[in-house]
N, C-alpha and C. Protein backbone atom coordinates (compact mmCIF):
# COMPACT_ATOMS: atom_id res chain seq x y z
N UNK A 1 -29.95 25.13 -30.12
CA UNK A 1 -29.33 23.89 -30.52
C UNK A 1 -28.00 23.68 -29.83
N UNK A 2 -27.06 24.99 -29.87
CA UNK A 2 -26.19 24.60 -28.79
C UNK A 2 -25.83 24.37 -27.90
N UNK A 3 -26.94 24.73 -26.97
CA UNK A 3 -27.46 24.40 -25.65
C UNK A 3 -27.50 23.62 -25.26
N UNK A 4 -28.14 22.26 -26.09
CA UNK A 4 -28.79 20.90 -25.89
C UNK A 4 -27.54 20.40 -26.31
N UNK A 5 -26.50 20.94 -27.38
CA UNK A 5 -25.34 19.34 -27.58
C UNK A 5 -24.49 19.74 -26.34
N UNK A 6 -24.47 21.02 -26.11
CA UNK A 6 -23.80 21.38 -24.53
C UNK A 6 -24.34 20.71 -23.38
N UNK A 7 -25.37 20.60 -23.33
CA UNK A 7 -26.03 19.68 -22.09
C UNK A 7 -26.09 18.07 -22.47
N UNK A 8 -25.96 17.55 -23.66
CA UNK A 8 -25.60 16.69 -23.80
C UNK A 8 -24.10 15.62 -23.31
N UNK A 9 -23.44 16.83 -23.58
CA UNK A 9 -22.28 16.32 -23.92
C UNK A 9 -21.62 16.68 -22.53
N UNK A 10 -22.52 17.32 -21.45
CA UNK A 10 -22.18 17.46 -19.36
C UNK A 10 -22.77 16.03 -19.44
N UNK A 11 -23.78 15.71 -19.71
CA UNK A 11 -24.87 14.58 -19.26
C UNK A 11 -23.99 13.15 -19.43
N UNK A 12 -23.28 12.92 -20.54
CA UNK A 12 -22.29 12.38 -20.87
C UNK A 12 -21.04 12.15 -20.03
N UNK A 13 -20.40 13.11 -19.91
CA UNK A 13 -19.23 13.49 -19.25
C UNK A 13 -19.44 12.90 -17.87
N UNK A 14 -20.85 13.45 -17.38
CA UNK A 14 -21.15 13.04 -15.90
C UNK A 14 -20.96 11.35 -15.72
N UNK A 15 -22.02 10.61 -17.07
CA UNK A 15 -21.55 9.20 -16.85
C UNK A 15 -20.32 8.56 -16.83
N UNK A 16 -19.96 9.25 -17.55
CA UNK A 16 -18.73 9.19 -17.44
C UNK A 16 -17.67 9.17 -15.98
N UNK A 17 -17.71 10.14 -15.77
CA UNK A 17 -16.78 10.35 -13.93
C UNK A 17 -17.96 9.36 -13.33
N UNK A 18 -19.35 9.00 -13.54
CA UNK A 18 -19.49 8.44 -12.37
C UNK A 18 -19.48 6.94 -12.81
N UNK A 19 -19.13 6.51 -13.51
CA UNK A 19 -18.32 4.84 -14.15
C UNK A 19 -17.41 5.06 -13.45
N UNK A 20 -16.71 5.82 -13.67
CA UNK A 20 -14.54 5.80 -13.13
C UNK A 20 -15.01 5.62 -11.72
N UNK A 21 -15.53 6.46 -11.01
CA UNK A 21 -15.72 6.69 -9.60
C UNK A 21 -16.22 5.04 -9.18
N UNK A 22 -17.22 4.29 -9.61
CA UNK A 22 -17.61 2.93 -9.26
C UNK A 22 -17.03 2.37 -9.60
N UNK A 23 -16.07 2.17 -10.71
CA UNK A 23 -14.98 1.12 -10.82
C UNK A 23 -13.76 0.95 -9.77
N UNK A 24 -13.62 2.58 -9.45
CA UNK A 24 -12.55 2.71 -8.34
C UNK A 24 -12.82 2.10 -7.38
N UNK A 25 -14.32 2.86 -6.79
CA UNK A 25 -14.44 2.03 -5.36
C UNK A 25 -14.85 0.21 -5.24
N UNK A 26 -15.19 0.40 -6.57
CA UNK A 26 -15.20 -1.44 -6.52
C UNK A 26 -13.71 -1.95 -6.59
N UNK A 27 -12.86 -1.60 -7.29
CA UNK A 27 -11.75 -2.33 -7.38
C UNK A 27 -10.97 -1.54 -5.79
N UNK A 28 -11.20 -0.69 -4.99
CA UNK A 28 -10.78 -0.41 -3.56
C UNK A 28 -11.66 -1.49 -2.54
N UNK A 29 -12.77 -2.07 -3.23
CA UNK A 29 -13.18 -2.77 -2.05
C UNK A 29 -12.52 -4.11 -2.33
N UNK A 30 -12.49 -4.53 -3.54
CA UNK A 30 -11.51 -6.01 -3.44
C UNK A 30 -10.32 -5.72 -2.96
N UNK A 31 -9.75 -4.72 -3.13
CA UNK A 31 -8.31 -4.76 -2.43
C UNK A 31 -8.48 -5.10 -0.95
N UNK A 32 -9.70 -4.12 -0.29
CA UNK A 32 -9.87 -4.29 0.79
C UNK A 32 -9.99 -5.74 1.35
N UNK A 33 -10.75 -6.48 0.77
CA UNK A 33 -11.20 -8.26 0.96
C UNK A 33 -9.96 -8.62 0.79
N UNK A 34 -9.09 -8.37 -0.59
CA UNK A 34 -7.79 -9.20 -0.34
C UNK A 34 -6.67 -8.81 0.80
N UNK A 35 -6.82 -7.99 1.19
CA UNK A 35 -6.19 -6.93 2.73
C UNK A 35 -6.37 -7.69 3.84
N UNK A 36 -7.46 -8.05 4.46
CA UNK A 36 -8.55 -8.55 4.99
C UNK A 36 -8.42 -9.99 5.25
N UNK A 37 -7.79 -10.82 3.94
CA UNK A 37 -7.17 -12.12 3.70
C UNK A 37 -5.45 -12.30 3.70
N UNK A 38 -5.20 -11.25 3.95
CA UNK A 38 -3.54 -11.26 4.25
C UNK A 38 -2.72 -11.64 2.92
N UNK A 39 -3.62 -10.75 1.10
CA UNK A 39 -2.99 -10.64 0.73
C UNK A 39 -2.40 -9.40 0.09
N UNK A 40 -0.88 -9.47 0.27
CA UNK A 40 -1.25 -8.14 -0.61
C UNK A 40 -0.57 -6.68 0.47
N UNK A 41 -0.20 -7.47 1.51
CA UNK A 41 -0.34 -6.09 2.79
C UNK A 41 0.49 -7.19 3.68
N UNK A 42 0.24 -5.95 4.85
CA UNK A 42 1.04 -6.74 6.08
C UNK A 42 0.92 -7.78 6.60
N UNK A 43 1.28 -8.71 7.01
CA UNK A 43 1.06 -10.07 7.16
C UNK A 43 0.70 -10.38 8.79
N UNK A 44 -0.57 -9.70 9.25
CA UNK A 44 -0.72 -9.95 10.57
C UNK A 44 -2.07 -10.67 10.72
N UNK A 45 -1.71 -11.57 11.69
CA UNK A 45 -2.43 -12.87 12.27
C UNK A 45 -2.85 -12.71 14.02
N UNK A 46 -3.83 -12.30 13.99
CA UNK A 46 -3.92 -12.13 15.95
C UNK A 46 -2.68 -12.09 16.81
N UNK A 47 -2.41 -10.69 16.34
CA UNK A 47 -1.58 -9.57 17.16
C UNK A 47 0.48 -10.51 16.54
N UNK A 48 0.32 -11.01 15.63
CA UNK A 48 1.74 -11.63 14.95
C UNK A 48 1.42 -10.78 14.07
N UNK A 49 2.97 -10.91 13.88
CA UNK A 49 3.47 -9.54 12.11
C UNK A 49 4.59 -10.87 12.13
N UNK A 50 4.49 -10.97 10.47
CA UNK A 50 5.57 -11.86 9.72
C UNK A 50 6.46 -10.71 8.66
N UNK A 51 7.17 -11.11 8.42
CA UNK A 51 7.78 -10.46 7.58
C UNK A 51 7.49 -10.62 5.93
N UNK A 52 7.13 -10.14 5.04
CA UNK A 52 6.48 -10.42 4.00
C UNK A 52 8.01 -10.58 2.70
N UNK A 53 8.83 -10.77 3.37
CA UNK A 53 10.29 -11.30 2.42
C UNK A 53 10.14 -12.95 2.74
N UNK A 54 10.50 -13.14 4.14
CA UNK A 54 10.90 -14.27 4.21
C UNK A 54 9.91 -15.13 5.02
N UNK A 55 9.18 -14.22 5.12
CA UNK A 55 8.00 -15.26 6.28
C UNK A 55 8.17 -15.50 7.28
N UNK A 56 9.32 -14.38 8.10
CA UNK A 56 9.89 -14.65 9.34
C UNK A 56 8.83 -14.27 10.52
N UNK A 57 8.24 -14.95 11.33
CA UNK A 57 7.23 -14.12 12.53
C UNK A 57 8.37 -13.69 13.29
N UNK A 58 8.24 -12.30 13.48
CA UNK A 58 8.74 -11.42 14.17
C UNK A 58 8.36 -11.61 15.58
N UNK A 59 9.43 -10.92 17.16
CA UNK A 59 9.41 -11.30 18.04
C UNK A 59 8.40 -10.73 18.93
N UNK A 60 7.17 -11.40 19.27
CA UNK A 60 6.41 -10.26 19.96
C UNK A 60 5.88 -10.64 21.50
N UNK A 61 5.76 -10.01 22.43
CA UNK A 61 5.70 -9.91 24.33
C UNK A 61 5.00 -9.03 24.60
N UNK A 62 3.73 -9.34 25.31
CA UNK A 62 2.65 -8.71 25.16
C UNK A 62 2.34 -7.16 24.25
N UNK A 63 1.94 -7.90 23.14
CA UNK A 63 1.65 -6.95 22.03
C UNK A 63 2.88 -5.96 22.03
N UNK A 64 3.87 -6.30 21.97
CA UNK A 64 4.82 -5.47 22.18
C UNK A 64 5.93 -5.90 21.05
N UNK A 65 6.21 -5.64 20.50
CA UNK A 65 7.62 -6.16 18.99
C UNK A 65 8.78 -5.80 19.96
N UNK A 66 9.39 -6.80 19.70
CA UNK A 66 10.67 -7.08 20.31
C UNK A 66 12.17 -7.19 19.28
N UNK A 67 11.76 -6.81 18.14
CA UNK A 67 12.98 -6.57 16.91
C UNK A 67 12.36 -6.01 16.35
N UNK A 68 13.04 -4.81 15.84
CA UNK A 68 12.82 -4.29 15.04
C UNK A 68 12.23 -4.36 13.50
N UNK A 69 11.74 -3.68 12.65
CA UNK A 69 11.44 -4.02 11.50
C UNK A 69 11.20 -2.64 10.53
N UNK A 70 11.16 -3.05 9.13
CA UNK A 70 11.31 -1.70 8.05
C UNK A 70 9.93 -2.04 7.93
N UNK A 71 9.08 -0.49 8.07
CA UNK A 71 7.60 -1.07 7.80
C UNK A 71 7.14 0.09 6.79
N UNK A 72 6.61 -0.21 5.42
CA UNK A 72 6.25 0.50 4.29
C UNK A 72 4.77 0.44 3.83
N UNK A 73 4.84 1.72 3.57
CA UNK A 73 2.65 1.82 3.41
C UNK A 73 3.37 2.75 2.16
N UNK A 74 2.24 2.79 1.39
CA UNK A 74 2.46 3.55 0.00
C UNK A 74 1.07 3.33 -0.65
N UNK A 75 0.41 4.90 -0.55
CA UNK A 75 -0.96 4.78 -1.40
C UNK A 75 -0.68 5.34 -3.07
N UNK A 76 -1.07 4.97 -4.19
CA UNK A 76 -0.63 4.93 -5.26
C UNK A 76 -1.59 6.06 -5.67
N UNK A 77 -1.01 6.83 -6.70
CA UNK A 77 -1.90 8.14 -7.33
C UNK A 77 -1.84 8.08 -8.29
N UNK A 78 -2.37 9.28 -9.11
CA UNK A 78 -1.94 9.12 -10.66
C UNK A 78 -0.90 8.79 -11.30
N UNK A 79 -1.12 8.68 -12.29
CA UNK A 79 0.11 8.40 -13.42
C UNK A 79 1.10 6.77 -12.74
N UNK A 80 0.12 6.10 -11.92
CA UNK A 80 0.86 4.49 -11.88
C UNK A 80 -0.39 3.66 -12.40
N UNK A 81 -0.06 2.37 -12.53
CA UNK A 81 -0.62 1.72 -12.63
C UNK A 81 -1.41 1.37 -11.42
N UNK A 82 -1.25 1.87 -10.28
CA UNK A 82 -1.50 1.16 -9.14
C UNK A 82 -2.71 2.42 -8.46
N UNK A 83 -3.23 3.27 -9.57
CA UNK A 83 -3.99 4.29 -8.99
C UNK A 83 -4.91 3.99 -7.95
N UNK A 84 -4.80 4.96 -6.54
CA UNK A 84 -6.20 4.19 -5.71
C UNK A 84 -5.75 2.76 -5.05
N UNK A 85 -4.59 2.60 -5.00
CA UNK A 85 -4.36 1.30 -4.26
C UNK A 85 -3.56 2.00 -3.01
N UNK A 86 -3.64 1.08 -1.86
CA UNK A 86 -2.86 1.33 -0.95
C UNK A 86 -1.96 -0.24 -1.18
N UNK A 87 -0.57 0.21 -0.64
CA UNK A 87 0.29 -1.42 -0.52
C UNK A 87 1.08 -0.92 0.70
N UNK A 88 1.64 -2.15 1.80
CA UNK A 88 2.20 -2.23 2.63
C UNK A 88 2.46 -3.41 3.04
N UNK A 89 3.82 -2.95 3.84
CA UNK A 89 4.36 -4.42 3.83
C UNK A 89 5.73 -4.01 4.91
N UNK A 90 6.24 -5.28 6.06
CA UNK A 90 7.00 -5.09 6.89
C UNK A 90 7.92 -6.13 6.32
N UNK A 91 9.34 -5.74 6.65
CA UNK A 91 10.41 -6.60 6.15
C UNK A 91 11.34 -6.43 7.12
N UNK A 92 11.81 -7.62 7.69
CA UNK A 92 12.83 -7.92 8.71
C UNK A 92 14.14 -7.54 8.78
N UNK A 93 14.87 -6.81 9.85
CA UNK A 93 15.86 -6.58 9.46
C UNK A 93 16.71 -6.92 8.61
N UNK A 94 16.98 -8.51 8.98
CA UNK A 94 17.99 -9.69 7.98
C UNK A 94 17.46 -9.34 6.19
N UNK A 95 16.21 -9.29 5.93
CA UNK A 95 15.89 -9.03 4.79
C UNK A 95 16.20 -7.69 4.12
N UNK A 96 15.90 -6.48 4.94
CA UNK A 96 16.07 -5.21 4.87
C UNK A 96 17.90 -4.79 4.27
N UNK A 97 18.60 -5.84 5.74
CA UNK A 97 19.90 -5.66 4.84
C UNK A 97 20.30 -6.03 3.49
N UNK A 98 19.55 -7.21 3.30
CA UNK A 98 20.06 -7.86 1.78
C UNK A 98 19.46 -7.06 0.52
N UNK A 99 18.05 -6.21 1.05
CA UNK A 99 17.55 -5.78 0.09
C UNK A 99 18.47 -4.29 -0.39
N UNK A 100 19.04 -3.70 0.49
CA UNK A 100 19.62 -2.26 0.42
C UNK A 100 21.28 -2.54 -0.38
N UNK A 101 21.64 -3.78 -0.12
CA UNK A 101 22.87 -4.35 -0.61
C UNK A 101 22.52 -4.32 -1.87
N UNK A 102 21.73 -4.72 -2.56
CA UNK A 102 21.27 -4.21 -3.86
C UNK A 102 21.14 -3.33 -4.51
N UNK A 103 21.11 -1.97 -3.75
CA UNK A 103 20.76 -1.09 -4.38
C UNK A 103 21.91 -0.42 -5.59
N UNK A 104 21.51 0.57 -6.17
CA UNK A 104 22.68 1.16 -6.94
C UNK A 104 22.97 1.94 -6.24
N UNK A 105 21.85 3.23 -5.68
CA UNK A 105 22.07 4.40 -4.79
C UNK A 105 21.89 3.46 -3.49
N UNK A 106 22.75 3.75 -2.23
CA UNK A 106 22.69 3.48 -0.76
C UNK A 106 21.39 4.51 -0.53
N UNK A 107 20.43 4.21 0.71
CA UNK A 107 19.72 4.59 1.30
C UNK A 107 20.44 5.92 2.27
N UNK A 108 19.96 7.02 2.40
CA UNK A 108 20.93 8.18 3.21
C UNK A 108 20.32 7.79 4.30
N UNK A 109 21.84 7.38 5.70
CA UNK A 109 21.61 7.03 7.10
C UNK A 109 21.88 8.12 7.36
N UNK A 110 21.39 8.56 8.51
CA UNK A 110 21.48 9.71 9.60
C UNK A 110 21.80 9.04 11.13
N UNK A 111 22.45 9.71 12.07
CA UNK A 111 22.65 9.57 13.21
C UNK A 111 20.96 9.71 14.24
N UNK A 112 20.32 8.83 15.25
CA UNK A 112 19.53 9.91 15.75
C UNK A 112 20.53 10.27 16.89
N UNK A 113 20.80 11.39 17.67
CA UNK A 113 21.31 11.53 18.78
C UNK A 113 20.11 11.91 20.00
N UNK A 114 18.86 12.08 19.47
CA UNK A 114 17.81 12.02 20.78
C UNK A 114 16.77 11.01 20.15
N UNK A 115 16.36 10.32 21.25
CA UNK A 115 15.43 9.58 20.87
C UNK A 115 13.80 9.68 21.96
């Protein structure tokens, strides 16, 4: 008898992880479609990057960026709300400064001396 509520209760468990597992990859493939639609992520349009603060198109010469930019990817793990998501997003210098002016803690600058 204990056998069977023991194998019951794997048989269970299993539906279990494999619900979570299809909800994940379904809710990873809409992210993907909304990715895909430029929302949500980096804002690039045949070989243009905008800046996702201000909507600035950034300067570009043959596929080549010509200003600089702060560019952020962040895949989300446990314990967020955002489990299983990837987010990213480029922000223009001009934006980058106003956003760090905000801060409470300053961002730690370093020198590079080789590049």
């Amino acid at each position: 008898m204990q056998a069977e509520a023991l194998q019951i209760e794997l048989q269970t468990q299993t539906r279990y992880v494999q619900r979570v597992c299809a909800e994940m990859r379904d809710s990873l493939r809409n992210t993907e479609k909304q990715s895909a639609h430029g929302k949500g992520t980096i804002m690039k349009k045949t070989n243009e990057i905008y800046c996702n603060v201000c909507g600035k198109k950034l300067k570009m010469e043959n596929d080549i960026l010509k200003e600089d930019a702060f560019e952020a990817k962040k895949q989300w793990g446990y314990f967020s709300q955002k489990d299983a998501l990837i987010h990213s997003f480029v922000i223009c210098e001009s934006c980058y400064d106003k956003m760090v002016e905000g801060f409470a803690i300053p961002p730690e600058v370093r020198e590079v001396t080789e590049l």
